[in-house]
N, C-alpha and C. Protein backbone atom coordinates (compact mmCIF):
# COMPACT_ATOMS: atom_id res chain seq x y z
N UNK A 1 94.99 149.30 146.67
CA UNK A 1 95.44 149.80 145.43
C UNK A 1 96.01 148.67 144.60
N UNK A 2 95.86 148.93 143.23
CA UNK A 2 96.15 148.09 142.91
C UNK A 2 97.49 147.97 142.00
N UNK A 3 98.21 146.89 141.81
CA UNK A 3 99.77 146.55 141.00
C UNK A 3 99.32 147.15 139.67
N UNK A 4 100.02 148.24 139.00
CA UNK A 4 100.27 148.56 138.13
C UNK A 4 100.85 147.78 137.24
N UNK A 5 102.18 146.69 137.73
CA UNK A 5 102.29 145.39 136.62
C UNK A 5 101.34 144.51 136.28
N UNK A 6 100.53 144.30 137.33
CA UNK A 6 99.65 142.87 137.21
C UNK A 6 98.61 143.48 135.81
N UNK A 7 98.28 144.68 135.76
CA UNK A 7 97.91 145.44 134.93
C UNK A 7 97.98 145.33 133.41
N UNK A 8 99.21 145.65 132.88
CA UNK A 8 100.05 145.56 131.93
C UNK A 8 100.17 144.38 131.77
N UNK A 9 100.81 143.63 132.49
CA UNK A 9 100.31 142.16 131.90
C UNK A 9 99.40 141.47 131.36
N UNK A 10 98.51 141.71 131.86
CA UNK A 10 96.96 141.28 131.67
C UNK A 10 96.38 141.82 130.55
N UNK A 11 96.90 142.92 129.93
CA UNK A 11 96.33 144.08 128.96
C UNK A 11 97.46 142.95 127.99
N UNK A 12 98.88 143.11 128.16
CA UNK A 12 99.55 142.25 127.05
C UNK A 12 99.15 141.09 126.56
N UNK A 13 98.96 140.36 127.70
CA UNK A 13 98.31 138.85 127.34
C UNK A 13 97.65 138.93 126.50
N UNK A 14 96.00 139.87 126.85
CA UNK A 14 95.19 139.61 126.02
C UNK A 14 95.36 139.77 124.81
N UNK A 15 96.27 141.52 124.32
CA UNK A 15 96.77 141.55 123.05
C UNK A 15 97.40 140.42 122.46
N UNK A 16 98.46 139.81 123.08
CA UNK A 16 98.92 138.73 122.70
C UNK A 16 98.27 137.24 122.14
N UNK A 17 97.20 137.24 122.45
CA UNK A 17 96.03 136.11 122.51
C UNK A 17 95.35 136.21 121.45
N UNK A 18 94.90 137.55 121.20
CA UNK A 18 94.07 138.16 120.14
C UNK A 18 94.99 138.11 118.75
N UNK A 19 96.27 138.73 119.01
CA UNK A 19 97.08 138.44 118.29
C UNK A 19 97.35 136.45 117.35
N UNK A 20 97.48 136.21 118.18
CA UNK A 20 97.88 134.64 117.91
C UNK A 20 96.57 134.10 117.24
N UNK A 21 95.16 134.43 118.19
CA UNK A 21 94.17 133.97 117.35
C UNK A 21 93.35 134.35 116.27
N UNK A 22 94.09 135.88 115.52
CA UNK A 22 93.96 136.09 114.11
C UNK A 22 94.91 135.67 113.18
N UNK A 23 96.53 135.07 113.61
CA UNK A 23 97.34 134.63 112.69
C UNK A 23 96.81 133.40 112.92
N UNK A 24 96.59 132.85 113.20
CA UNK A 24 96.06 130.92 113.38
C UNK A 24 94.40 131.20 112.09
N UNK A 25 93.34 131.92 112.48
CA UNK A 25 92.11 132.11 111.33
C UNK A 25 92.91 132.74 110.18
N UNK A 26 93.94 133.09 110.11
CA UNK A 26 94.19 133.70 108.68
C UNK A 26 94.84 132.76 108.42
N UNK A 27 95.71 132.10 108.89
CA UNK A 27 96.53 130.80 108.14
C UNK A 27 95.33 129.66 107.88
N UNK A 28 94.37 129.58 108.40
CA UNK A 28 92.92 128.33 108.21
C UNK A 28 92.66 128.83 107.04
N UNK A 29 92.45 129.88 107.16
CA UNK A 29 91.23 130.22 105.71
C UNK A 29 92.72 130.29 104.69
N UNK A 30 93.98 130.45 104.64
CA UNK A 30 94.44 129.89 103.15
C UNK A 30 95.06 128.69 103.06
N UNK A 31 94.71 127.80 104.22
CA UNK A 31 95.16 126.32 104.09
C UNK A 31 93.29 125.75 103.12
N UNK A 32 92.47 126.62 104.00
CA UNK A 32 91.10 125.94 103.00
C UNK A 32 91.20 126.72 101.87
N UNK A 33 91.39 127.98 101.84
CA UNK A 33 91.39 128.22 100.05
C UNK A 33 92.28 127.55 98.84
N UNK A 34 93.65 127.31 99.69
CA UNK A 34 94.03 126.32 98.72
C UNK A 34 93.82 124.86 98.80
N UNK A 35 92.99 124.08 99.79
CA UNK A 35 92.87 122.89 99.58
C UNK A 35 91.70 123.14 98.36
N UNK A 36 90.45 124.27 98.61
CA UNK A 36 89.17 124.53 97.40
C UNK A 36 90.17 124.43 96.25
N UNK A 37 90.87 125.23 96.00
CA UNK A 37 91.89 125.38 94.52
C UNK A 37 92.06 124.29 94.35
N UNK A 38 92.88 123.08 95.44
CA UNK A 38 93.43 121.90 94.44
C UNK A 38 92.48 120.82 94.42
N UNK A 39 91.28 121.11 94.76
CA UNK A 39 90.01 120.35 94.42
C UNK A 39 89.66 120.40 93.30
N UNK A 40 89.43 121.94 92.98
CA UNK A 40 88.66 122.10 91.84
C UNK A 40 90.19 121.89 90.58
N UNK A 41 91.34 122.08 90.86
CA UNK A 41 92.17 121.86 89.73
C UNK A 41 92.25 120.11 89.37
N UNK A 42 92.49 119.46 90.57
CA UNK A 42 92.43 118.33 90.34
C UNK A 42 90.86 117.53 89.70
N UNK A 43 89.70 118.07 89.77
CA UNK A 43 88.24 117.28 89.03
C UNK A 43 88.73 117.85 87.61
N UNK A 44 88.78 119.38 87.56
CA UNK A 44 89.44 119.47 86.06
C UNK A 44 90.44 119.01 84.86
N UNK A 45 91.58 118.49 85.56
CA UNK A 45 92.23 117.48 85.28
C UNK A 45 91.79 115.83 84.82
N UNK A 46 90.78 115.86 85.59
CA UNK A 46 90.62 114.09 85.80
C UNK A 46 89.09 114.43 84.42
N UNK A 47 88.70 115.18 84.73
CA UNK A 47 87.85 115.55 83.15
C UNK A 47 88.43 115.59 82.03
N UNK A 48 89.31 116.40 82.35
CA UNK A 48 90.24 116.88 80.78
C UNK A 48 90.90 115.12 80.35
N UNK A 49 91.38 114.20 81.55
CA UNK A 49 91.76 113.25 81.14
C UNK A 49 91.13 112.45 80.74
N UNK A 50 89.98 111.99 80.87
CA UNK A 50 88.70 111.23 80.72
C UNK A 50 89.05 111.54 79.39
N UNK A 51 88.73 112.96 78.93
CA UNK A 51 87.98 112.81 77.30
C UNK A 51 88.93 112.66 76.91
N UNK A 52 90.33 112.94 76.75
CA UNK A 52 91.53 112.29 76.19
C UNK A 52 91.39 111.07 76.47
N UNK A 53 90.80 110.28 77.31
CA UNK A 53 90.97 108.73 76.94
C UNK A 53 89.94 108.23 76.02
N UNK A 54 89.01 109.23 76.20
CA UNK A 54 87.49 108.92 75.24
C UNK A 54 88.05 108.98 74.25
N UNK A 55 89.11 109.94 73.52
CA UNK A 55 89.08 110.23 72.33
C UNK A 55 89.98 109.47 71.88
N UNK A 56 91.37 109.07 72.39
CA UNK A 56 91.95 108.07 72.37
C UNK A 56 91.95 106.92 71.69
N UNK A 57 90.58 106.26 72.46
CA UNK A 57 89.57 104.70 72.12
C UNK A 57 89.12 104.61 71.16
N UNK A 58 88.15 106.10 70.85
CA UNK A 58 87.84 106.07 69.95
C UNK A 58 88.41 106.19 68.45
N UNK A 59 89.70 107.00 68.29
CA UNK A 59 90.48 107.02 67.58
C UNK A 59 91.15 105.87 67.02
N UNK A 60 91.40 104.41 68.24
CA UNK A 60 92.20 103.20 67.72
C UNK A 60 91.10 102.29 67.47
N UNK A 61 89.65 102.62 67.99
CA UNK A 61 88.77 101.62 67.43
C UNK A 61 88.51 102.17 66.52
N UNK A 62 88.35 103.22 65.52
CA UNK A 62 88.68 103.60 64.48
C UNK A 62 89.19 102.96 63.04
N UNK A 63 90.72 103.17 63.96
CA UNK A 63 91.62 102.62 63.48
C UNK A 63 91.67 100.75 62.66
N UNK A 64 91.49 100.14 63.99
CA UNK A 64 91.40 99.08 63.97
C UNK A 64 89.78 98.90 62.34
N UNK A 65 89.22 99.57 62.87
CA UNK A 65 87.55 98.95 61.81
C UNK A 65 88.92 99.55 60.23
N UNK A 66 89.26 100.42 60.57
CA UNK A 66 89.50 100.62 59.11
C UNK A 66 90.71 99.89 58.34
N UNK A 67 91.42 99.44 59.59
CA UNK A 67 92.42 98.71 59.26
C UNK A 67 91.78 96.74 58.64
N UNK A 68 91.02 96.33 59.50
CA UNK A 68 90.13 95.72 59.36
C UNK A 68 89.39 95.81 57.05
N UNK A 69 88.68 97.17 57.24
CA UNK A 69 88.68 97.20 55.69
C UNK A 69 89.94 96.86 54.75
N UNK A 70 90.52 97.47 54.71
CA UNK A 70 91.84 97.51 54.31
C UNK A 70 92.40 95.77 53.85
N UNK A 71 91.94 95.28 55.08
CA UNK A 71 92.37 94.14 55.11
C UNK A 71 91.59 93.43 53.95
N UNK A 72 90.25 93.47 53.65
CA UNK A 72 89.16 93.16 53.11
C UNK A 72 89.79 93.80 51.48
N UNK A 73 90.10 94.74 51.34
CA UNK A 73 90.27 94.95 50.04
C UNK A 73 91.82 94.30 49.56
N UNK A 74 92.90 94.15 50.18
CA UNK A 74 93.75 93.34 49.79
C UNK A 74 93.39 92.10 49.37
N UNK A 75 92.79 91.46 50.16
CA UNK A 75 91.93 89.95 50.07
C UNK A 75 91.26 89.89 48.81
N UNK A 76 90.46 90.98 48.22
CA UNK A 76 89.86 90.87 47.13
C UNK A 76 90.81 91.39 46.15
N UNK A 77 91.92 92.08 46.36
CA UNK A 77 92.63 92.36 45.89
C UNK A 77 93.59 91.02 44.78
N UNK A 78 93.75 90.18 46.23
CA UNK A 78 94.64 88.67 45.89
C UNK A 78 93.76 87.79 45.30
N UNK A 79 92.55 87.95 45.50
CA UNK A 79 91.68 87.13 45.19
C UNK A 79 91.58 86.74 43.41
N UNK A 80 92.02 88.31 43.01
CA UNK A 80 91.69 88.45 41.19
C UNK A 80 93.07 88.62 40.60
N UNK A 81 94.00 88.18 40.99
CA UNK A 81 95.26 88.81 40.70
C UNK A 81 95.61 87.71 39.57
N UNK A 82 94.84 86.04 39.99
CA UNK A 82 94.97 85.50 38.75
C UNK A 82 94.32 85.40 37.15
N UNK A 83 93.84 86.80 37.07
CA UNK A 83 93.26 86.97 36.01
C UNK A 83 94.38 87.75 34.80
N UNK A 84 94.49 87.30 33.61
CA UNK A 84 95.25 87.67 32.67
C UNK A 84 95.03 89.64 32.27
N UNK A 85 93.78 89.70 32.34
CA UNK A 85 93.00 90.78 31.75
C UNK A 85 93.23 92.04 32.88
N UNK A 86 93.35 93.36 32.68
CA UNK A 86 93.56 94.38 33.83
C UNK A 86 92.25 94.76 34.00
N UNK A 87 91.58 95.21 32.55
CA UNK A 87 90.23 95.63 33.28
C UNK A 87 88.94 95.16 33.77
N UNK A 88 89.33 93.31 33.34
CA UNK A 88 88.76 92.50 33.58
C UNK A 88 88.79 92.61 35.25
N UNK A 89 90.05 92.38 35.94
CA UNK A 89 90.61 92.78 37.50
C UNK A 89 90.29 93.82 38.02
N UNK A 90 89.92 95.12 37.51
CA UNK A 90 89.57 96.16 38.53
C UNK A 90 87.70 96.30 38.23
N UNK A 91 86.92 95.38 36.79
CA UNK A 91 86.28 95.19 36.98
C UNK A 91 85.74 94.41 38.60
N UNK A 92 86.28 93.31 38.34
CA UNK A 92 85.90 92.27 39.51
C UNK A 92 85.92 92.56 40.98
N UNK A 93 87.43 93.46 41.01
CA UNK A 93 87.45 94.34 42.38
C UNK A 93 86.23 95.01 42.43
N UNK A 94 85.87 95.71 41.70
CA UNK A 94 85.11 97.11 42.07
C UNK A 94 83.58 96.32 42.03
N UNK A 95 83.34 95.40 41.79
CA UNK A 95 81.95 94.53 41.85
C UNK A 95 82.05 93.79 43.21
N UNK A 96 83.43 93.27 43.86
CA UNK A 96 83.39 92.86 44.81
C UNK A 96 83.17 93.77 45.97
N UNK A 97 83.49 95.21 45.87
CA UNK A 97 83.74 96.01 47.25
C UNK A 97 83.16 97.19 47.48
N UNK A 98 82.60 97.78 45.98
CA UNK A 98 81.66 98.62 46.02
C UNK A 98 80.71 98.75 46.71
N UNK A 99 80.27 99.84 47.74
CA UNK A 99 79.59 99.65 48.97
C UNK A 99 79.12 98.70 49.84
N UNK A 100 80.43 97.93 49.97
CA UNK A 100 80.43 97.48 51.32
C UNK A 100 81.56 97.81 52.39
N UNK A 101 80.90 97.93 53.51
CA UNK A 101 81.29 98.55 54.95
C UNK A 101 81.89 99.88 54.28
N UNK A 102 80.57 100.70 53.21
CA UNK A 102 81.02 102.05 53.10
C UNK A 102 82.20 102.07 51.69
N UNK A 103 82.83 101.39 51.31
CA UNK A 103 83.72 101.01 50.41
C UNK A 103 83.32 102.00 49.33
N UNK A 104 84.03 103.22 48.48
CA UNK A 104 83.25 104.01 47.71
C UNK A 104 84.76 104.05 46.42
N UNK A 105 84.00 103.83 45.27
CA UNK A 105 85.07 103.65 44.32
C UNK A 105 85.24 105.37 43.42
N UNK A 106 86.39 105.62 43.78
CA UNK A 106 86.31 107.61 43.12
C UNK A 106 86.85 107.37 41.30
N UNK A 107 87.71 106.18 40.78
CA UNK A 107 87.85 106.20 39.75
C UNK A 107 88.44 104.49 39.83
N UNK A 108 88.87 104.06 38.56
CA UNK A 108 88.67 102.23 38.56
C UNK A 108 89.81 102.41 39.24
N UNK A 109 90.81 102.78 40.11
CA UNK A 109 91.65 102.09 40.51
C UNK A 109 91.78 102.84 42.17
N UNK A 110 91.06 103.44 42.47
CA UNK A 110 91.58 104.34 43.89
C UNK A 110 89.99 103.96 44.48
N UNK A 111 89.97 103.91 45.58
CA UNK A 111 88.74 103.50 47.04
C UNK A 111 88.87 104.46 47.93
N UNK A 112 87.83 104.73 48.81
CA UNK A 112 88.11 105.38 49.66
C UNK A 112 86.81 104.70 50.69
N UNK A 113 87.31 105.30 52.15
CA UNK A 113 86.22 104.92 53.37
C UNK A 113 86.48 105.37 54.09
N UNK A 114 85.11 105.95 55.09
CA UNK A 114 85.38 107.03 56.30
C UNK A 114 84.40 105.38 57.53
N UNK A 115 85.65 106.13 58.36
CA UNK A 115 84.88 105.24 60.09
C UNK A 115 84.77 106.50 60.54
N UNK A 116 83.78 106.31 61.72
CA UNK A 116 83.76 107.13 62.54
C UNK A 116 83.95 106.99 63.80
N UNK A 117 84.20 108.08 63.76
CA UNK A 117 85.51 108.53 65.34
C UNK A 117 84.30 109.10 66.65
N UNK A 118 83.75 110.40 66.51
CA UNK A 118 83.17 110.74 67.23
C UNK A 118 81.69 111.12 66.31
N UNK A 119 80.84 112.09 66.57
CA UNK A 119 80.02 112.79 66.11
C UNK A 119 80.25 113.53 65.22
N UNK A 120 80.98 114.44 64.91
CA UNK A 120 81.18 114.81 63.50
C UNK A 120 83.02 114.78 63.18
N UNK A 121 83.33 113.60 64.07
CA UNK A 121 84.86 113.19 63.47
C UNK A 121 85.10 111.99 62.72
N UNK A 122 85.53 112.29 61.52
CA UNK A 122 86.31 110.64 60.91
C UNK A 122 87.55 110.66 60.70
N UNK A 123 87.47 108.86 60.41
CA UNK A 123 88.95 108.64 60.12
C UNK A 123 88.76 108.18 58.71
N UNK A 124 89.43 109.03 57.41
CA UNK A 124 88.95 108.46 56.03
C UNK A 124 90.39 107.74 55.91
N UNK A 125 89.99 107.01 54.89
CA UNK A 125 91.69 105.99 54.16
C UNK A 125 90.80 106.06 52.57
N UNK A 126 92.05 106.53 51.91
CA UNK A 126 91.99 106.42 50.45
C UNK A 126 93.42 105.93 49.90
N UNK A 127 92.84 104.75 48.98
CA UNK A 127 93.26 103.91 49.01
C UNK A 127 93.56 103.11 47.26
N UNK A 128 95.22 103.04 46.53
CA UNK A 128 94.81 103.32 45.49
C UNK A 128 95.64 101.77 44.93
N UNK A 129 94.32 101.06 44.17
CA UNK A 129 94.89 99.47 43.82
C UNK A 129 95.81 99.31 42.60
N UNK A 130 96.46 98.29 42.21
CA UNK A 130 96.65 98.36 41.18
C UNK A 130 97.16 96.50 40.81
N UNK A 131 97.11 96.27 39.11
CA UNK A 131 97.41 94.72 38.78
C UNK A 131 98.75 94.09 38.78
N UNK A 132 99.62 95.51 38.37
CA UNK A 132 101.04 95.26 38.67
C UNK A 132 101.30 95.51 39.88
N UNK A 133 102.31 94.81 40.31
CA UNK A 133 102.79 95.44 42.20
C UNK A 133 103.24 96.33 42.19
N UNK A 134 103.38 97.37 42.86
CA UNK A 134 104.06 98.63 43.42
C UNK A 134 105.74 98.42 43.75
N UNK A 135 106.48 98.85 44.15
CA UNK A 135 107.97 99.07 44.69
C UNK A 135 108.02 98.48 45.45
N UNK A 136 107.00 98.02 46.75
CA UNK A 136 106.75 97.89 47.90
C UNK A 136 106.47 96.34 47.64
N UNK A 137 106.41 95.71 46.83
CA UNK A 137 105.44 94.15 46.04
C UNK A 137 104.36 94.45 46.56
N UNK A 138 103.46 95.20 47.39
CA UNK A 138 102.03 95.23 47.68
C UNK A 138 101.39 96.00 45.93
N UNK A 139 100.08 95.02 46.29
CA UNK A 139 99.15 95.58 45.07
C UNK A 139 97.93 96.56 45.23
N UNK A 140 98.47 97.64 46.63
CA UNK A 140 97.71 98.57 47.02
C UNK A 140 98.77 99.92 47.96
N UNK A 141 98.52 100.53 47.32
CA UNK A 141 99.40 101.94 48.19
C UNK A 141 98.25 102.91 49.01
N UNK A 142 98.67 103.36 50.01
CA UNK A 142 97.44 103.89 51.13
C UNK A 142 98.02 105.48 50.59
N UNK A 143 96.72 106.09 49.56
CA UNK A 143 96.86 107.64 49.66
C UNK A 143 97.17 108.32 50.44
N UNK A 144 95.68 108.10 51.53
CA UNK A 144 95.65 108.76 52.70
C UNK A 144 95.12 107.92 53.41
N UNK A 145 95.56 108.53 54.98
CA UNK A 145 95.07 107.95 56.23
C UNK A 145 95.38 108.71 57.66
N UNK A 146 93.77 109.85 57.51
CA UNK A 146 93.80 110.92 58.24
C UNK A 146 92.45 111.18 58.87
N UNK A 147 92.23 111.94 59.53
CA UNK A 147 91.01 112.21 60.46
C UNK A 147 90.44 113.75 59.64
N UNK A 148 89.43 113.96 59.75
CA UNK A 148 88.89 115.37 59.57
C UNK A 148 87.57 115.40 60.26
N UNK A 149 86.76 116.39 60.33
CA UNK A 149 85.44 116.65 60.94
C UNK A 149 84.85 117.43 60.23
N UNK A 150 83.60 117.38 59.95
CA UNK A 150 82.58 117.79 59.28
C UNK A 150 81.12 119.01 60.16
N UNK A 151 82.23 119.31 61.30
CA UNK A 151 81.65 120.68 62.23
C UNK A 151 81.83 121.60 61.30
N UNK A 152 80.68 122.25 61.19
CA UNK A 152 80.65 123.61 60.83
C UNK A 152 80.85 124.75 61.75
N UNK A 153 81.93 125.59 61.80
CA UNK A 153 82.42 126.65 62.68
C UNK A 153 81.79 127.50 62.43
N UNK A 154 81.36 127.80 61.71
CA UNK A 154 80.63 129.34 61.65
C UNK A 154 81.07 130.52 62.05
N UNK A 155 81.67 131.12 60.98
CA UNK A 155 82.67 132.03 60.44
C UNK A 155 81.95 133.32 61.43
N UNK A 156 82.67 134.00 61.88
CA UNK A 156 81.82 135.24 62.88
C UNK A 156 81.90 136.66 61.66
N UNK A 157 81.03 137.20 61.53
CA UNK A 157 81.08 137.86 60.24
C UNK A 157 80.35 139.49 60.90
N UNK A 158 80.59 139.49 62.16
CA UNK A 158 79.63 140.39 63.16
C UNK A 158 80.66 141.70 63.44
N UNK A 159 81.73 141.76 62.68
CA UNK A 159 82.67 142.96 62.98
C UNK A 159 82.54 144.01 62.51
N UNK A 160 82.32 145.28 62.91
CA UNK A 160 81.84 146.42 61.99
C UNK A 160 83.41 147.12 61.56
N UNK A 161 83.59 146.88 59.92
CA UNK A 161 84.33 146.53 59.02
C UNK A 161 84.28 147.91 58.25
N UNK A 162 84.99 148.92 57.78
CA UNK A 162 84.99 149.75 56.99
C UNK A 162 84.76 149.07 55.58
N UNK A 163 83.83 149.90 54.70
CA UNK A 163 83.52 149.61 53.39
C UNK A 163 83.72 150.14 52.35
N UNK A 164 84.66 150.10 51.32
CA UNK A 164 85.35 151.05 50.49
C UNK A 164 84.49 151.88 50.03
N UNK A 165 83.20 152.06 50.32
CA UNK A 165 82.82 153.44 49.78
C UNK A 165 83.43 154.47 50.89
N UNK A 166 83.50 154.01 52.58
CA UNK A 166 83.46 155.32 53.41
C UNK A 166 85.05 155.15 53.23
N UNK A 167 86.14 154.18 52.73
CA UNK A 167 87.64 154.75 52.55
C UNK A 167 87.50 155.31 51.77
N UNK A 168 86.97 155.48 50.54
CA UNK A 168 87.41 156.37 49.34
C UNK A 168 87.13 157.96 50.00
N UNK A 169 86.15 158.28 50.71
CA UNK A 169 85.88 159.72 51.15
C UNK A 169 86.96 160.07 52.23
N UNK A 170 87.47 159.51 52.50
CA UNK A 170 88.66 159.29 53.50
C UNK A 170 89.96 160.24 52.46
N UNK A 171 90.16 159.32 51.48
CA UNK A 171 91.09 160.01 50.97
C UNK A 171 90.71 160.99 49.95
N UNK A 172 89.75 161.24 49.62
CA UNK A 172 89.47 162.18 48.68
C UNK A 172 89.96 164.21 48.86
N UNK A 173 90.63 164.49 47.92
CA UNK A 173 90.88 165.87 48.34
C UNK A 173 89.77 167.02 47.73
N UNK A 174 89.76 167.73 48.39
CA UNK A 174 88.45 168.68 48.30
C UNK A 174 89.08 169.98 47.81
């Protein structure tokens, strides 16, 4: 006959075993689900950072080309400053700089120029000269010096919109 303890034991163990070796596979599978999570959070990150550095670069080499112009129109700027005559001087400017590296004259005394940044991003500077010096003693004040893009968003126009003919029957009393 046989021990009724040796029994029970043997029945516990195994529960016990079975036990231990579903908390050990359930703690695996969320040590690997979250190592998958901080895989995939971390490539997303290191993407998202990339194009922030892309855009970055591209933004100060930008910068730099337009700062670069800038430089170019002061120069021609100093260049005519010894002339007695004013419109003689914004003549000579505007013969010296008129489309080059893009250089676009909007009236005799203001310039403007776009660099480009990305694919449909620039960086424009408008840019406004003059024969007397400014406050500043410079003989050029920077309008602007800003980025915009020339993406077309395309307005979503797909909403079904009540049309004042069906409000007016709305309120109409009968």
């Amino acid at each position: 006959m046989r021990d009724s303890s040796s029994d029970r034991s043997s029945s516990r163990s195994a529960i016990s075993v079975g036990t231990t070796t579903l908390v050990l596979i359930f703690v695996l599978l969320c040590l690997l689900t979250f190592s998958v999570l901080s895989l995939v959070s971390a490539r997303a990150n290191m993407r998202l950072s990339q194009k922030s550095a892309d855009r970055t670069t591209a933004y100060y080499e930008a910068e730099n080309a337009s700062s670069d112009i800038l430089i170019q129109v002061t120069e021609a700027v100093q260049k005519y400053l010894n002339i007695s005559d004013e419109d003689t001087f914004f003549k000579n400017v505007r013969t010296e700089l008129d489309g080059k590296n893009g250089i676009r004259f909007t009236d005799d005394e203001t310039l403007t120029w776009t660099v480009s940044l990305t694919e449909n991003q620039y960086l424009r500077a408008e840019v406004q000269i003059s024969f007397q010096p400014f406050s500043n003693g410079n003989h050029y004040r920077i309008i602007a010096w800003n980025t915009y893009t020339d993406y077309d968003w395309g307005t979503d126009q797909s909403l079904p919109l009540l049309e004042s003919d069906s409000l007016q029957g709305l309120f109409m009393e009968e």
